[in-house]
N, C-alpha and C. Protein backbone atom coordinates (compact mmCIF):
# COMPACT_ATOMS: atom_id res chain seq x y z
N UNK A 1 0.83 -1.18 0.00
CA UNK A 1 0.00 0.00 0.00
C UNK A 1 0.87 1.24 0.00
N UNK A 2 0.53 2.24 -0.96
CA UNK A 2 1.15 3.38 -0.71
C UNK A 2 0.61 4.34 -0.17
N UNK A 3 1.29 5.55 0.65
CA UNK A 3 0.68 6.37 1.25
C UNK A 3 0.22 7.56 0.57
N UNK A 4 1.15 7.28 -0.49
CA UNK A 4 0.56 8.31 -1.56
C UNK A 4 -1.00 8.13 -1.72
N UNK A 5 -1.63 7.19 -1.31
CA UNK A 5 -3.09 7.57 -1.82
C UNK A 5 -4.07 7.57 -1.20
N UNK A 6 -3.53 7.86 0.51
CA UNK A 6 -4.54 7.99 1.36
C UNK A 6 -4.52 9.10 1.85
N UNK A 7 -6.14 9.87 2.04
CA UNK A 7 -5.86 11.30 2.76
C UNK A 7 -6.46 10.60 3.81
N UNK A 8 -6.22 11.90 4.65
CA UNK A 8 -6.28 12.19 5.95
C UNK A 8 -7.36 13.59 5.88
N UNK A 9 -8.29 13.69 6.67
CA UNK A 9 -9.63 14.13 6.71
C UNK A 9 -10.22 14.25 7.82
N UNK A 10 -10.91 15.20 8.23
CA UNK A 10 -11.63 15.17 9.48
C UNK A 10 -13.09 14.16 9.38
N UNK A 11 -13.07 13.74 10.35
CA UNK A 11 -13.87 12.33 10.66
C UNK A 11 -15.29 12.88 10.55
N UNK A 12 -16.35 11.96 10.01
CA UNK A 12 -17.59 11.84 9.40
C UNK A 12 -18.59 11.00 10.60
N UNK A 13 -19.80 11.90 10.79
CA UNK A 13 -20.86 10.33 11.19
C UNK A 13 -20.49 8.70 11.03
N UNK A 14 -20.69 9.06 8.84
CA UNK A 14 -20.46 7.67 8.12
C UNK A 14 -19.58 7.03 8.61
N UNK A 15 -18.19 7.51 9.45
CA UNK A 15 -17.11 6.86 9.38
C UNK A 15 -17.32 5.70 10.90
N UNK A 16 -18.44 6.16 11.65
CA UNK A 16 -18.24 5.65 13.21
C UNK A 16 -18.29 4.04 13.13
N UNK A 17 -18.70 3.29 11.86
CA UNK A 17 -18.80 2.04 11.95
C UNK A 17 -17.45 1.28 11.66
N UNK A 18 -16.59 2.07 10.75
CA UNK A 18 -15.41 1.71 10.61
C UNK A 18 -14.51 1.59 11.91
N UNK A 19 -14.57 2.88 12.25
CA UNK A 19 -13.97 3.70 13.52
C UNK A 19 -14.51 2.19 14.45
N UNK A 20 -15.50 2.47 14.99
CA UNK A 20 -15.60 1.24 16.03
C UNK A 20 -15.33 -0.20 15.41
N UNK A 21 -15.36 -0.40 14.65
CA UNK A 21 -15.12 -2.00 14.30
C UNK A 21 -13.21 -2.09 14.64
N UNK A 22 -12.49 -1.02 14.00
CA UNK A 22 -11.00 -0.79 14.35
C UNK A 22 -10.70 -0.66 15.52
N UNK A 23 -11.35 0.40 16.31
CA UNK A 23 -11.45 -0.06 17.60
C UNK A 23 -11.61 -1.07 18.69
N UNK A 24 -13.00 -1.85 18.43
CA UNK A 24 -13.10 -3.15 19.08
C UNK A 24 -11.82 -4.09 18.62
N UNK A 25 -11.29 -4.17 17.60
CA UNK A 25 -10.11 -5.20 17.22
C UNK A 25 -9.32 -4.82 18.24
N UNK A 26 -8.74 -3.66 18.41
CA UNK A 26 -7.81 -3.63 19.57
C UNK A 26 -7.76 -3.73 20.88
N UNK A 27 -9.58 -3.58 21.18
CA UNK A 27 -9.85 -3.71 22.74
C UNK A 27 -9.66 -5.15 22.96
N UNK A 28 -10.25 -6.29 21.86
CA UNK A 28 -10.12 -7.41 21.69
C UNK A 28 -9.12 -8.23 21.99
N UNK A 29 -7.80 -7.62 21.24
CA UNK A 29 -6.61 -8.49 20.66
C UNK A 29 -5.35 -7.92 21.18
N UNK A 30 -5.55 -6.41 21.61
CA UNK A 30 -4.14 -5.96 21.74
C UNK A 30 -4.29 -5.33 23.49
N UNK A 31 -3.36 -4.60 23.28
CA UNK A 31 -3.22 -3.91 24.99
C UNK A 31 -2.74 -2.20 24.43
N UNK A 32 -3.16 -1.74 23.31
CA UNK A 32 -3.15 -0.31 23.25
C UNK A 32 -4.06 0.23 24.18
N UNK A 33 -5.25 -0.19 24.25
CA UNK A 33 -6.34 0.24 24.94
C UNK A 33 -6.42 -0.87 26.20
N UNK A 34 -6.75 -0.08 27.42
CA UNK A 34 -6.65 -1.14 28.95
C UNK A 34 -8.08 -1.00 29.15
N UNK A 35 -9.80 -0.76 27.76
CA UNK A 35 -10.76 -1.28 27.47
C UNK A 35 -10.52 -2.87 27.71
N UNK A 36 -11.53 -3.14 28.12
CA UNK A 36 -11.61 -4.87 28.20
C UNK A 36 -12.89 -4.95 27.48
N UNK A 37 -14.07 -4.44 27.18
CA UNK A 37 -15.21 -4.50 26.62
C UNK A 37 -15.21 -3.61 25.46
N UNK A 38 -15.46 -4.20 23.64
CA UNK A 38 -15.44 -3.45 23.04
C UNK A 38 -16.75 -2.68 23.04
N UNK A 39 -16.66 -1.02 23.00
CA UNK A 39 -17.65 -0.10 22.71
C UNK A 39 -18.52 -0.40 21.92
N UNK A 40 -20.15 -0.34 22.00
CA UNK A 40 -20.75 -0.26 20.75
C UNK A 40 -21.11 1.45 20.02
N UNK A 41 -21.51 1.11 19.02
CA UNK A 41 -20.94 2.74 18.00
C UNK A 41 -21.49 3.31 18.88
N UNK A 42 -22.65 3.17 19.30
CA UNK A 42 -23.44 4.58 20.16
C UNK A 42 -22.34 5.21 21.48
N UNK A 43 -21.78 4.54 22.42
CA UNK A 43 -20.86 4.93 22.79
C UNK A 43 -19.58 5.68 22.17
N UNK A 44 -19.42 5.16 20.94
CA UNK A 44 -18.04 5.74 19.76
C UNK A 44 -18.74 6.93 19.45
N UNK A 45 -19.87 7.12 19.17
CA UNK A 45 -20.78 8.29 18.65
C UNK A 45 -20.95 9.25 19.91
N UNK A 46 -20.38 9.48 20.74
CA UNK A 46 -20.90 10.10 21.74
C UNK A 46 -19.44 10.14 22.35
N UNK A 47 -18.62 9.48 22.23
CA UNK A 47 -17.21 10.27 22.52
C UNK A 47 -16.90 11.00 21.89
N UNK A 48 -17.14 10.59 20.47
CA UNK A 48 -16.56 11.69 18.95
C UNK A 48 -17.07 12.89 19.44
N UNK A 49 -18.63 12.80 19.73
CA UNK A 49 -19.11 14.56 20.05
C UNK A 49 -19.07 14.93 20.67
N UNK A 50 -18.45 14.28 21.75
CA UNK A 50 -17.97 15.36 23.32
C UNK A 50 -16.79 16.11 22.62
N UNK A 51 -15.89 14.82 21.93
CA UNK A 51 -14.40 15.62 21.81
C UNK A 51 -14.48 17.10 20.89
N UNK A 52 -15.59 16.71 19.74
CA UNK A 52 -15.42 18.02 18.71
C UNK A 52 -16.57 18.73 19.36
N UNK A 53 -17.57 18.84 19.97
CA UNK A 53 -18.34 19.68 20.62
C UNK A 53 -17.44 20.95 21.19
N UNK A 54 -15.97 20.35 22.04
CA UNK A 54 -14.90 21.41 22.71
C UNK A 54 -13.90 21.46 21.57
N UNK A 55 -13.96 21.10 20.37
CA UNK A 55 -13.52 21.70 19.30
C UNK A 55 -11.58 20.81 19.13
N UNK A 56 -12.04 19.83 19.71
CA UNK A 56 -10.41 18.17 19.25
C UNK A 56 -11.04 17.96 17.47
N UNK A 57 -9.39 18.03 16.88
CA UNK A 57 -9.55 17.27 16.20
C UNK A 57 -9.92 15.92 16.62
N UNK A 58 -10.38 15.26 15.38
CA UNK A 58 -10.52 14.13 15.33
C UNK A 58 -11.08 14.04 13.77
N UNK A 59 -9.68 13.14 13.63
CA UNK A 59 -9.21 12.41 11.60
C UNK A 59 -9.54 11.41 11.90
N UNK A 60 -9.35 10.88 10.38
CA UNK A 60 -9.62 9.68 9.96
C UNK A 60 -8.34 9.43 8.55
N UNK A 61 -7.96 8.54 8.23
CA UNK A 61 -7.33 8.47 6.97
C UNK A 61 -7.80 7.27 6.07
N UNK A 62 -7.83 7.78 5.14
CA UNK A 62 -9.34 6.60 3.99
C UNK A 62 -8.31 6.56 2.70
N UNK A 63 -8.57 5.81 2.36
CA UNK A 63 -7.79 5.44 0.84
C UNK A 63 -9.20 4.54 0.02
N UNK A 64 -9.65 4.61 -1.14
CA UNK A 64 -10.59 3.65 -1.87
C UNK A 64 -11.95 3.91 -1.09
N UNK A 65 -11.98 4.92 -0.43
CA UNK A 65 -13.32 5.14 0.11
C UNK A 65 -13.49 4.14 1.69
N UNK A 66 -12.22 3.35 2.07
CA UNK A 66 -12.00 2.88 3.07
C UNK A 66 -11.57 3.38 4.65
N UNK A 67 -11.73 3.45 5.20
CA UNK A 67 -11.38 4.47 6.66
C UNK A 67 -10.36 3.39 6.85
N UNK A 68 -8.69 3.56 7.24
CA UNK A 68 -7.50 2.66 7.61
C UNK A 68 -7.20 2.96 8.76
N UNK A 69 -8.07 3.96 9.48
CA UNK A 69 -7.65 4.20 10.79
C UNK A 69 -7.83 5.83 11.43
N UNK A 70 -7.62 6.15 12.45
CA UNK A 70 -7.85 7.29 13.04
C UNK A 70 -7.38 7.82 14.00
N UNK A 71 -7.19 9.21 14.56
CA UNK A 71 -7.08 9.72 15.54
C UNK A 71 -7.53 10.87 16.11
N UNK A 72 -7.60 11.26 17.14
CA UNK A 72 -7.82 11.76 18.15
C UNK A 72 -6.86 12.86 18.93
N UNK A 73 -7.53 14.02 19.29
CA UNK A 73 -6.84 14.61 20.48
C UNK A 73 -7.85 15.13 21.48
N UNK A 74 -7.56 14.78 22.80
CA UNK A 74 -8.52 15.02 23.96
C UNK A 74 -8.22 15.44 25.05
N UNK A 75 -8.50 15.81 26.20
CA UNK A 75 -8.24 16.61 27.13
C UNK A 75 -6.68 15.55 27.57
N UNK A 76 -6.20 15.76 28.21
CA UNK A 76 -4.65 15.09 29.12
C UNK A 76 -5.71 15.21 30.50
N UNK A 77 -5.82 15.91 31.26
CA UNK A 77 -6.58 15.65 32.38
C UNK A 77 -7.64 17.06 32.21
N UNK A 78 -8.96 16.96 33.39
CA UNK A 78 -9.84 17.48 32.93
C UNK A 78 -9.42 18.81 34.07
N UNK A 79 -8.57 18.94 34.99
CA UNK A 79 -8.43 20.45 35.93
C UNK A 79 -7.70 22.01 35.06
N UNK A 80 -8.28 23.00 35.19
CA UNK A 80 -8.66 23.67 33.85
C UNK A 80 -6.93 24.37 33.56
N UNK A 81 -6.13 23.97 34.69
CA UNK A 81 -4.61 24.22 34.49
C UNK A 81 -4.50 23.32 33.11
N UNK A 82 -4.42 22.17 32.66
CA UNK A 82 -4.25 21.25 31.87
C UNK A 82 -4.79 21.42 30.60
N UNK A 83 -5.59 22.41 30.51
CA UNK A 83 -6.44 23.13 29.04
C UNK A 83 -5.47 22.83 27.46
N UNK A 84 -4.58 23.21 27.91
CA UNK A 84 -3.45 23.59 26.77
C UNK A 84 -2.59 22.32 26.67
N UNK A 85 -2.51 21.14 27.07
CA UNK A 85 -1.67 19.98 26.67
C UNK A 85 -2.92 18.83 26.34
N UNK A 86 -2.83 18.42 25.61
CA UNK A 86 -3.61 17.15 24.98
C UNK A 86 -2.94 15.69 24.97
N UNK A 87 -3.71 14.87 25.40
CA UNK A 87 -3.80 13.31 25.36
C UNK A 87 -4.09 12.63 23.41
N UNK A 88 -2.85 12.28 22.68
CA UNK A 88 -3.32 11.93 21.54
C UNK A 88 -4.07 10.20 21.56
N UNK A 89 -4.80 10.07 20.47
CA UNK A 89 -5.03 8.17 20.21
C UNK A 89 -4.96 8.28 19.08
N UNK A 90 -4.18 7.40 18.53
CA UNK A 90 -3.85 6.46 17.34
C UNK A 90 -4.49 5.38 16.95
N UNK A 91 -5.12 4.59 15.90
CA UNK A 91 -5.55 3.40 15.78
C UNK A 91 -5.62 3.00 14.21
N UNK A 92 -5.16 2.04 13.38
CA UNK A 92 -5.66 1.77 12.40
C UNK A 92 -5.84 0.55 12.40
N UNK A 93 -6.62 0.10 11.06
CA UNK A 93 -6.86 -1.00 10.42
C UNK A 93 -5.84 -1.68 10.95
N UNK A 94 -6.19 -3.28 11.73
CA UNK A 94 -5.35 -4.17 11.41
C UNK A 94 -4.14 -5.02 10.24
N UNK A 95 -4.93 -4.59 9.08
CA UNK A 95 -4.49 -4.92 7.68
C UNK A 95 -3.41 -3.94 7.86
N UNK A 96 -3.24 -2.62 8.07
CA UNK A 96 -2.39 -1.60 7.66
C UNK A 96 -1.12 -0.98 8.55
N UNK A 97 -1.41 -1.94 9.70
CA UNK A 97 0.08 -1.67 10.38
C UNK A 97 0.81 -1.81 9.76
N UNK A 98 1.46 -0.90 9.39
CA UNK A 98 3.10 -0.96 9.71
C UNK A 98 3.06 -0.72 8.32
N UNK A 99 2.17 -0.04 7.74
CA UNK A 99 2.38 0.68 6.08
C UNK A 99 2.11 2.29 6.68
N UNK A 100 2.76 2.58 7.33
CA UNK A 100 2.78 3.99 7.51
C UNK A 100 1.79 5.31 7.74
N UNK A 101 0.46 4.50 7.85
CA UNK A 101 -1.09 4.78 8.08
C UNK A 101 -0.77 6.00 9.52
N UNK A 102 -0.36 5.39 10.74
CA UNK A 102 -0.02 5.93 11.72
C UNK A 102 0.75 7.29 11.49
N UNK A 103 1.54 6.80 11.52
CA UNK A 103 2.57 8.35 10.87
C UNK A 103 1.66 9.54 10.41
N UNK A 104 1.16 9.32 9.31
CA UNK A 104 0.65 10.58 8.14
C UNK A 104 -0.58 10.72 9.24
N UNK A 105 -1.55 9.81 10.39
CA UNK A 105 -2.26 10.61 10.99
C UNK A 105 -1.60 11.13 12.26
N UNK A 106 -0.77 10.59 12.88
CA UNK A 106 -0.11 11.24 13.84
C UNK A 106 0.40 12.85 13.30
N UNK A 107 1.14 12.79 12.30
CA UNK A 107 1.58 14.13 11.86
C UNK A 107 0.51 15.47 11.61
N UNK A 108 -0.56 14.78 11.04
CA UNK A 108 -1.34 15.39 11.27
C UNK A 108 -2.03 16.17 12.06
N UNK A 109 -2.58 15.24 13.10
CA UNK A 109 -2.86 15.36 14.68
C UNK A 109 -2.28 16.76 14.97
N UNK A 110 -0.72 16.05 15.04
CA UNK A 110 0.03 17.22 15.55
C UNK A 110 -0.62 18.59 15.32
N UNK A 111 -0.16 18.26 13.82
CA UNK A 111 -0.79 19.87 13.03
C UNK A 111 -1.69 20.49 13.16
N UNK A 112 -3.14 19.65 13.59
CA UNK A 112 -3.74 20.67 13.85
C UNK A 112 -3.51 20.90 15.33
N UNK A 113 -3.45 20.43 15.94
CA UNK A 113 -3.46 20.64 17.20
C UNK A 113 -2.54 22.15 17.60
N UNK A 114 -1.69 21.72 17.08
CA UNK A 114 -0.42 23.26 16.85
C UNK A 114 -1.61 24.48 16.09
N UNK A 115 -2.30 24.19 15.20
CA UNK A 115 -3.05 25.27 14.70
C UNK A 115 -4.28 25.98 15.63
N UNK A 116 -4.38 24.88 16.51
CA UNK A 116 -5.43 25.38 18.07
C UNK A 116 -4.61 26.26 18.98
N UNK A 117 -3.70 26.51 18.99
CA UNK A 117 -2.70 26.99 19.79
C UNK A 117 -2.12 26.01 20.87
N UNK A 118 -2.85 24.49 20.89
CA UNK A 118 -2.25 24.12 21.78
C UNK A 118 -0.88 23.68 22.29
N UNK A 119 -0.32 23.33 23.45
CA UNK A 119 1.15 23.50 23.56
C UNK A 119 1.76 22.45 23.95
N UNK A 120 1.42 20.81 24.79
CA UNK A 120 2.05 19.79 24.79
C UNK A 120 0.94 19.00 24.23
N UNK A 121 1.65 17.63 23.71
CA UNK A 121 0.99 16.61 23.68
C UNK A 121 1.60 15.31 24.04
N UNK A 122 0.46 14.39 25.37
CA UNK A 122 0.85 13.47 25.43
C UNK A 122 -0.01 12.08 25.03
N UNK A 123 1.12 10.93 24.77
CA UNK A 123 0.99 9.83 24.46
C UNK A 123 0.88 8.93 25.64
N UNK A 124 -0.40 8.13 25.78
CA UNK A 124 -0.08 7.07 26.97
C UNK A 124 -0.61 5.86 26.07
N UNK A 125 1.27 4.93 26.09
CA UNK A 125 0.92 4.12 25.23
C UNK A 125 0.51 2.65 25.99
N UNK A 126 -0.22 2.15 25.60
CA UNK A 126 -0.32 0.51 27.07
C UNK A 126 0.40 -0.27 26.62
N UNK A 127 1.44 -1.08 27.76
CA UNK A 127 2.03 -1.89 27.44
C UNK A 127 3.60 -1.79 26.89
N UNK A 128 4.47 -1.82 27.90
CA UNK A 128 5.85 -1.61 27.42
C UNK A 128 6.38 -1.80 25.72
N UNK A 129 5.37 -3.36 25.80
CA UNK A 129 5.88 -4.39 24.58
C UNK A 129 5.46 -3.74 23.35
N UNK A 130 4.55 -2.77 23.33
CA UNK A 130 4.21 -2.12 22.48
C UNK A 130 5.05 -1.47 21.47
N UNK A 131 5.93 -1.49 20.96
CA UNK A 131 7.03 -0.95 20.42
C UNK A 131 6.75 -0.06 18.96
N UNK A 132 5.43 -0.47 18.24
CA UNK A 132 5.14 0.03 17.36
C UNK A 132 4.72 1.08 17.43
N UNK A 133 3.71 1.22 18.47
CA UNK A 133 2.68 2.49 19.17
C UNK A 133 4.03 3.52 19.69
N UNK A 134 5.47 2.77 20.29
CA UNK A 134 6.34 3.59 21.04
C UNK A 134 7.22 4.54 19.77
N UNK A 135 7.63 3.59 18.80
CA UNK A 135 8.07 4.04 17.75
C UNK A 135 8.05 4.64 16.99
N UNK A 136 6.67 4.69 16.47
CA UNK A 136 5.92 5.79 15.92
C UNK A 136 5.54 7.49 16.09
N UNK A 137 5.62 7.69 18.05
CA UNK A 137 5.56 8.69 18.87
C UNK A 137 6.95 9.28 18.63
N UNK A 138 7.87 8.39 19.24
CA UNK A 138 9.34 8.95 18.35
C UNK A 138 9.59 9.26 17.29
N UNK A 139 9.49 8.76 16.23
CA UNK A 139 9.29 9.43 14.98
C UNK A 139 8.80 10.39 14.75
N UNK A 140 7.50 10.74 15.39
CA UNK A 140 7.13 12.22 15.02
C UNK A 140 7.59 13.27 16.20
N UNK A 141 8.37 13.21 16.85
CA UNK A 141 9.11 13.96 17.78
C UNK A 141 8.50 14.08 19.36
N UNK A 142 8.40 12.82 19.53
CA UNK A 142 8.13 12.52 20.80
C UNK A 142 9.09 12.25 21.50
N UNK A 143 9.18 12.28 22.89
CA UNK A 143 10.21 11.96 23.87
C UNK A 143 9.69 10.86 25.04
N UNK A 144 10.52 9.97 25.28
CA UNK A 144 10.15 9.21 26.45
C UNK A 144 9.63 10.17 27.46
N UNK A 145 9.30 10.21 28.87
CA UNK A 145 8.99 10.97 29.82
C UNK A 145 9.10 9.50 31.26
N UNK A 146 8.51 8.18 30.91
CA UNK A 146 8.48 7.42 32.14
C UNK A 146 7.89 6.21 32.06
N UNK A 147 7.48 4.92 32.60
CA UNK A 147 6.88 4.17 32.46
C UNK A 147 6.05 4.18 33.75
N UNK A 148 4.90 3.75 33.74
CA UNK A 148 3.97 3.90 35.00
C UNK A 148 3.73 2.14 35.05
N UNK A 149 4.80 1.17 35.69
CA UNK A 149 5.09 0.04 35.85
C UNK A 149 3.23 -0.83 36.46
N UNK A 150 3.28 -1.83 35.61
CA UNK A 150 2.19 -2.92 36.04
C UNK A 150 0.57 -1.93 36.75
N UNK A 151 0.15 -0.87 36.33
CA UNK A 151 -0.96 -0.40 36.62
C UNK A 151 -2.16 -0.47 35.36
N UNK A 152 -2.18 -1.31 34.67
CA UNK A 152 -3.23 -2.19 33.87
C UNK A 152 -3.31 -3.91 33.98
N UNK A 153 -4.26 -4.40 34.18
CA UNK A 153 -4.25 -6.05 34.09
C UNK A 153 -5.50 -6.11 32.38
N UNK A 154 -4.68 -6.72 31.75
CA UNK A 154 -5.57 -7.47 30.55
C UNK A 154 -4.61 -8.85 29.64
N UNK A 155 -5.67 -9.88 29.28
CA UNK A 155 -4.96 -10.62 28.76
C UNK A 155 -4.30 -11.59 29.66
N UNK A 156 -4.89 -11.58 30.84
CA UNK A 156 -4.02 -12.25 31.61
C UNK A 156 -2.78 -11.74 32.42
N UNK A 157 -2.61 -10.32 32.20
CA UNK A 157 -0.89 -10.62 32.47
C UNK A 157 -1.02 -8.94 32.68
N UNK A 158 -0.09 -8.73 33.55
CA UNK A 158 0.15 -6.75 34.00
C UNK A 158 0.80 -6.27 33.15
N UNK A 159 0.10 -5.04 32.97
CA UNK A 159 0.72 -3.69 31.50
C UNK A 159 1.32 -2.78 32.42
N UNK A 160 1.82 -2.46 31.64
CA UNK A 160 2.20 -0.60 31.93
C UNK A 160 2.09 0.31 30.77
N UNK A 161 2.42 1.49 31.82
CA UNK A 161 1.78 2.45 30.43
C UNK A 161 3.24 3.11 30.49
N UNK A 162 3.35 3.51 29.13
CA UNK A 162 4.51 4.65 28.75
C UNK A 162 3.87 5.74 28.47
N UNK A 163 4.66 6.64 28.74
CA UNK A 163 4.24 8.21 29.09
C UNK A 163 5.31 8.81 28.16
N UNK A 164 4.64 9.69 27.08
CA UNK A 164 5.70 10.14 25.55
C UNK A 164 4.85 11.31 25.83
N UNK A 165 6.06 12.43 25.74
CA UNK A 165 5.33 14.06 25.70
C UNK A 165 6.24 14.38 24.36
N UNK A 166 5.47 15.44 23.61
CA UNK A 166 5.99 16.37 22.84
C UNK A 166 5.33 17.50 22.66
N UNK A 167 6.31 18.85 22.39
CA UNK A 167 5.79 20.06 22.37
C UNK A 167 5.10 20.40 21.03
N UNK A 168 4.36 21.78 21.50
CA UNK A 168 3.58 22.29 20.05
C UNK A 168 3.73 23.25 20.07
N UNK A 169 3.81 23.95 19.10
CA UNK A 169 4.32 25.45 18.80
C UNK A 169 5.25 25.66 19.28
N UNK A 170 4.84 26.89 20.01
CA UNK A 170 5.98 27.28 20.70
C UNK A 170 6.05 27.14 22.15
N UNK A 171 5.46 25.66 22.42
CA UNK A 171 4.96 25.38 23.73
C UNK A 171 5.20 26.03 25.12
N UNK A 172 6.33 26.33 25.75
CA UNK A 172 6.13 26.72 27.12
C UNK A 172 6.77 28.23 26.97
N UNK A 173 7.14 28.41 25.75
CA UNK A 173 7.60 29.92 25.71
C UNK A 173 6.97 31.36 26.09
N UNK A 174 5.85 31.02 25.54
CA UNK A 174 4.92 31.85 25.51
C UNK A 174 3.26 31.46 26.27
N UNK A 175 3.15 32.74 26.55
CA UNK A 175 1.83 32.30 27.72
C UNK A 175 0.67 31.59 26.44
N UNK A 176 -0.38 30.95 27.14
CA UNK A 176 -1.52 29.83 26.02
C UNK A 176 -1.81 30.72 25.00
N UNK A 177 -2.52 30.26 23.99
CA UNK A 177 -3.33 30.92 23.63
C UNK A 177 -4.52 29.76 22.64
N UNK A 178 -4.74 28.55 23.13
CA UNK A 178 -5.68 27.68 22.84
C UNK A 178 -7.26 28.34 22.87
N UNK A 179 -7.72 27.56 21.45
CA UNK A 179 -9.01 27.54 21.14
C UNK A 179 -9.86 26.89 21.52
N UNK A 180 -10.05 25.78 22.66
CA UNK A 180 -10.34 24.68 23.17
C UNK A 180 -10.98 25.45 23.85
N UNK A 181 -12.56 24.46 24.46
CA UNK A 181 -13.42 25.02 25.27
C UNK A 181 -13.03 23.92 26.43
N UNK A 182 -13.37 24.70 27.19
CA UNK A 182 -12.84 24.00 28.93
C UNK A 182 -14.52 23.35 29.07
């Protein structure tokens, strides 16, 4: 697959069946998400509009009229100091790991997010072993920050989460100036 022929787009109604079916695969099968029950859409439909109601992106990237995956930016914590740094999510198609799907929406992400004025963003990835989800954050100029050791159980067996920050704009230089509704 080339990446040449997938855009990246802000996310649709139409898209929530894709969106959740990609989703449940990972609540299912992987440890990105420390979900143990996959969402049904009405739940997926009702996170999407909290997040863009306070004005998060939230993409999608489609090639052939196909949705390959998506992301997200959402509050980092909800105390109104925290306004200006965002929590990203990543997810694509099973079929399309590791054809570079991630990347072109992560970069994205970024971008707009930088165009909100906002100023950090973090990654909490589940699962040390995760290396793809870790790799990817690096690539687009993420930094380690910590591991938060064995505080998920799924699958049988204790996760941890990695903690990846990176700045936006001109992040701590200058006082906020985010478009985000608290």
């Amino acid at each position: 697959m080339s990446t040449s022929t997938v855009t990246i787009r802000p996310s649709r109604e139409a898209d929530l069946e894709a969106i959740t079916a990609i989703y449940g695969h990972h609540v299912r099968h992987g440890t990105a998400s420390f979900e143990t029950e996959s969402p049904p859409i009405e739940e997926m439909r009702r996170r999407r509009a909290e997040l863009l109601s306070r004005g998060f992106p939230y993409l999608v990237a489609e090639a052939d009229g196909a949705v390959l995956g998506y992301a997200y930016a959402g509050p980092y914590r909800p105390r109104a100091a925290y306004r200006d740094t965002v929590e990203n999510s990543v997810y694509v198609h099973p079929d399309t790991i590791g054809h570079g799907i991630g990347t072109l929406l992560l970069r994205a992400l970024i971008a707009e997010c930088e165009s909100l004025g906002l100023r950090q963003m973090v990654a909490v990835v589940g699962d040390n072993g995760n290396t793809a989800s870790i790799r990817l954050h690096e690539r687009c100029g993420f930094r380690l920050i910590g591991i938060l050791e064995a505080v998920g159980y799924k699958h049988g067996r204790w996760l941890d989460s990695v903690l990846l920050q990176r700045t936006l704009g001109p992040g701590k230089d200058t006082p906020p100036r985010s478009r985000i509704a608290e």
